[in-house]
N, C-alpha and C. Protein backbone atom coordinates (compact mmCIF):
# COMPACT_ATOMS: atom_id res chain seq x y z
N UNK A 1 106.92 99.98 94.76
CA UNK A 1 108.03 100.66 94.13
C UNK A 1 109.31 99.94 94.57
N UNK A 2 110.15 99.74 93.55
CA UNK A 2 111.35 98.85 93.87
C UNK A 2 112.81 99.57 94.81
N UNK A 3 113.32 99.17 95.69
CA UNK A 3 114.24 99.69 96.16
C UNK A 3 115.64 99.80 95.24
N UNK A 4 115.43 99.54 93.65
CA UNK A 4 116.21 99.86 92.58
C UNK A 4 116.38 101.56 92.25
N UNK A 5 115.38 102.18 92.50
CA UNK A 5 114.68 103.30 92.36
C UNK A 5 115.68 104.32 93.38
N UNK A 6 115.85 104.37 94.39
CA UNK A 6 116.86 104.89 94.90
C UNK A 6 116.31 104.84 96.58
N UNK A 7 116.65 105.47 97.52
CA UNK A 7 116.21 105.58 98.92
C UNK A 7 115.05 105.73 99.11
N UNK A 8 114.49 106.05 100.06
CA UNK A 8 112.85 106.20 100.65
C UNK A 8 112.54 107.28 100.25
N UNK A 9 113.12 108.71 100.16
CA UNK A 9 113.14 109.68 99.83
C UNK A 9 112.80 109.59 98.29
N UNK A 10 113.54 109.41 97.39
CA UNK A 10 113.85 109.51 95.96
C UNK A 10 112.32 108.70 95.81
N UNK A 11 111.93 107.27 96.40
CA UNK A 11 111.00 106.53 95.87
C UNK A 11 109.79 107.26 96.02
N UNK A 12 109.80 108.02 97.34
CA UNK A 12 108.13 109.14 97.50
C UNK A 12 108.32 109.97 96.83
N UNK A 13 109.38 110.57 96.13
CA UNK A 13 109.43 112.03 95.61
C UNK A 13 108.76 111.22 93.55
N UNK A 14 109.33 110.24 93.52
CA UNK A 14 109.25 109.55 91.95
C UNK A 14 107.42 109.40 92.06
N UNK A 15 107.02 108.46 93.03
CA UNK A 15 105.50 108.59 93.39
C UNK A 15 104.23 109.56 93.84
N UNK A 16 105.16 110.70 94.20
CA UNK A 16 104.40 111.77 94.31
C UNK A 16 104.27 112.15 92.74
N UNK A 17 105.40 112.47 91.92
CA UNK A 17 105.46 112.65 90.58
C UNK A 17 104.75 112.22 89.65
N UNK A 18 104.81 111.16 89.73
CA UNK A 18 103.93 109.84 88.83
C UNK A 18 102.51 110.24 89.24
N UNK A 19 102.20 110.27 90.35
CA UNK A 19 100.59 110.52 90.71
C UNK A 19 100.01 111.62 90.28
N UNK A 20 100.90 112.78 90.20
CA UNK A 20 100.75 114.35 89.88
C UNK A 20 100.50 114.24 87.88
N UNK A 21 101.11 113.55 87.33
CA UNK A 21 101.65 113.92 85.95
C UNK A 21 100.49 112.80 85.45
N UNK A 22 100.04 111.90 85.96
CA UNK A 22 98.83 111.09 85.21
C UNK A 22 97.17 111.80 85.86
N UNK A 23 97.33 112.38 86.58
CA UNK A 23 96.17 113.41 87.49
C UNK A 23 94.69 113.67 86.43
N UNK A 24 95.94 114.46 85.44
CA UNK A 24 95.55 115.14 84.40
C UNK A 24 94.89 114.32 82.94
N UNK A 25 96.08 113.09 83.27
CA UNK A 25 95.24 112.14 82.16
C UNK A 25 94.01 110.98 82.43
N UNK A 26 93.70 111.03 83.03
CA UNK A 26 92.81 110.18 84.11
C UNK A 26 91.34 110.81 83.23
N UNK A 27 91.23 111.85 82.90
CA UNK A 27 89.55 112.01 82.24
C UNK A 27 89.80 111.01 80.45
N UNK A 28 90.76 111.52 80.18
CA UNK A 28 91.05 111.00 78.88
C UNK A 28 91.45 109.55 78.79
N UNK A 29 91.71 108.52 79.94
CA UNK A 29 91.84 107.53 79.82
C UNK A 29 90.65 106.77 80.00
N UNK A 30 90.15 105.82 78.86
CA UNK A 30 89.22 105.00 78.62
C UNK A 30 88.39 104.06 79.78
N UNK A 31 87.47 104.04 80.26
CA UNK A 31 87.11 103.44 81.55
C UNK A 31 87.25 101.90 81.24
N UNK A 32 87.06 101.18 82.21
CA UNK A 32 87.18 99.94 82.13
C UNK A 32 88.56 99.20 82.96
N UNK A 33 89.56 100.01 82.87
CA UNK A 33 90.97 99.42 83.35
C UNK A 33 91.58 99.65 84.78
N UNK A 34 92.20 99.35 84.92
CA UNK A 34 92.97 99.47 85.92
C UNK A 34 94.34 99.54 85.52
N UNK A 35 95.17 100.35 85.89
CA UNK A 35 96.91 100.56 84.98
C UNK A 35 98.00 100.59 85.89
N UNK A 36 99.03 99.59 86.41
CA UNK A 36 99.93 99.91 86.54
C UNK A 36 101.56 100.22 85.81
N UNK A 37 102.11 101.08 86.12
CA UNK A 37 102.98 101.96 85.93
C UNK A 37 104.38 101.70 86.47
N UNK A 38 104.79 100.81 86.11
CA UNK A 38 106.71 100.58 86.52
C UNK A 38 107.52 101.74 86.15
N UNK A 39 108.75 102.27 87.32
CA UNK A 39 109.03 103.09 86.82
C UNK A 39 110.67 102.67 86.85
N UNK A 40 111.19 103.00 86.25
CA UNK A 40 112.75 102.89 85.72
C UNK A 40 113.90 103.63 86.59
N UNK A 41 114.66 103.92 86.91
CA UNK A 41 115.95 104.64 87.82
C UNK A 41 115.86 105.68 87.11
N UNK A 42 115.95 106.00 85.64
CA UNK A 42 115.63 106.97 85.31
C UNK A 42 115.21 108.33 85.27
N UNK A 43 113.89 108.00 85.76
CA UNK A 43 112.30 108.92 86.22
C UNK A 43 113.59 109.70 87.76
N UNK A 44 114.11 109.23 88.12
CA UNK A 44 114.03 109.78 89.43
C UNK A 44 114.97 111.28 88.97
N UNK A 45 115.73 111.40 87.77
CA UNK A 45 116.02 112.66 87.72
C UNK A 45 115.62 113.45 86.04
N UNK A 46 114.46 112.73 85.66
CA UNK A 46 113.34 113.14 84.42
C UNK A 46 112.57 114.29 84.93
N UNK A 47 112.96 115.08 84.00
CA UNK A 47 112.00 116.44 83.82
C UNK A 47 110.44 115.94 84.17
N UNK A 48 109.95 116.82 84.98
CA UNK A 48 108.26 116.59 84.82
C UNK A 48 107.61 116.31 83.33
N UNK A 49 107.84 117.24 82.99
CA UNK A 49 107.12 117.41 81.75
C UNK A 49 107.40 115.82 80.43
N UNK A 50 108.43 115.44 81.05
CA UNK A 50 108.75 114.43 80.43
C UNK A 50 107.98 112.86 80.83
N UNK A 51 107.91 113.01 82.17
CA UNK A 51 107.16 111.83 82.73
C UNK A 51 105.95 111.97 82.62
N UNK A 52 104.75 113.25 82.02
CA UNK A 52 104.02 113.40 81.91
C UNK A 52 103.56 112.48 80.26
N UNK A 53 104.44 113.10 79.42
CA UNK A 53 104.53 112.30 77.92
C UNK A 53 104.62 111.18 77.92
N UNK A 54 105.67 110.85 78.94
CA UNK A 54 106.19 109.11 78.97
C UNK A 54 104.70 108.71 79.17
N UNK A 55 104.00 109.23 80.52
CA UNK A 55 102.70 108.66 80.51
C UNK A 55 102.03 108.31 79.81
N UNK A 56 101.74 109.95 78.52
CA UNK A 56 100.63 109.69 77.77
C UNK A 56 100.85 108.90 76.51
N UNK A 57 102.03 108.70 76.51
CA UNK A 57 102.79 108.26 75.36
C UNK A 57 102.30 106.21 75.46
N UNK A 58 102.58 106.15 76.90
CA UNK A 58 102.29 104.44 76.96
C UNK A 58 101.13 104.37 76.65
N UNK A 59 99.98 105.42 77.37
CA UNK A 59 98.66 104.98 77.47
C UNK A 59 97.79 105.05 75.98
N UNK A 60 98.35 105.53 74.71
CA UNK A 60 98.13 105.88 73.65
C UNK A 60 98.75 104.89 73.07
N UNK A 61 100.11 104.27 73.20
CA UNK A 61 100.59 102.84 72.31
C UNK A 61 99.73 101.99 72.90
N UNK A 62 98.89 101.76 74.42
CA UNK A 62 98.30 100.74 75.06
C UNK A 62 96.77 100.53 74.41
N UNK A 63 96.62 102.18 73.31
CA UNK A 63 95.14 102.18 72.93
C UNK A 63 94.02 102.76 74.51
N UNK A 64 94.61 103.19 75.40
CA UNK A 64 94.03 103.22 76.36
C UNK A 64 93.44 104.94 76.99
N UNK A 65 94.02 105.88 75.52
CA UNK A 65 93.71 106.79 75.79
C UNK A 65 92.84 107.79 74.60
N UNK A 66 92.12 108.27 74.97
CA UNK A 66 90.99 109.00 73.86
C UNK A 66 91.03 110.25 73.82
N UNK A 67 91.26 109.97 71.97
CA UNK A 67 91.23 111.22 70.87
C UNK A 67 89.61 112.17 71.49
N UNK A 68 90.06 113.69 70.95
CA UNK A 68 88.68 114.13 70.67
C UNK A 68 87.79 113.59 69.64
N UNK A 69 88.69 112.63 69.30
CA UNK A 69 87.41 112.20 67.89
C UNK A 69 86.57 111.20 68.59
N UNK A 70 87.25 110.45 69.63
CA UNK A 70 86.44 109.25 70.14
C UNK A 70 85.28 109.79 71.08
N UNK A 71 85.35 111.36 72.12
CA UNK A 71 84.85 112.14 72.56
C UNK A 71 83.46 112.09 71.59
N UNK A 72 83.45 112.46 70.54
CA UNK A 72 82.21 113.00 70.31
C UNK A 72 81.01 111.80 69.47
């Protein structure tokens, strides 16, 4: 995590975040990969719920995340 991001504080609180809000997308993401996640100055005062989308939002333009259609 870049020291762009803000103090030591701000950078564990952005990484605790990030870890919490992809938790959930982790069954729905396609096996095979490995993903890292840059995060912007931004994120550090982004709604949860927002960094959660941002997530699913990349991993779905990346093709890296599955529909219920691909499920069955």
């Amino acid at each position: 995590m870049s020291k762009k991001i803000g103090n030591a504080v701000a950078r564990n609180r952005v990484k605790r975040r990030m870890r919490e809000a992809v938790t959930p997308l982790i069954p729905m993401i396609k096996d095979g990969f490995n993903l890292i996640f840059i995060a912007r100055d931004v994120i550090v005062d982004a709604p949860f719920l927002t960094i959660r989308e941002g997530m699913r939002a990349q991993l779905q333009r990346a093709g890296l995340y599955r529909t219920e259609k691909e499920d069955a």
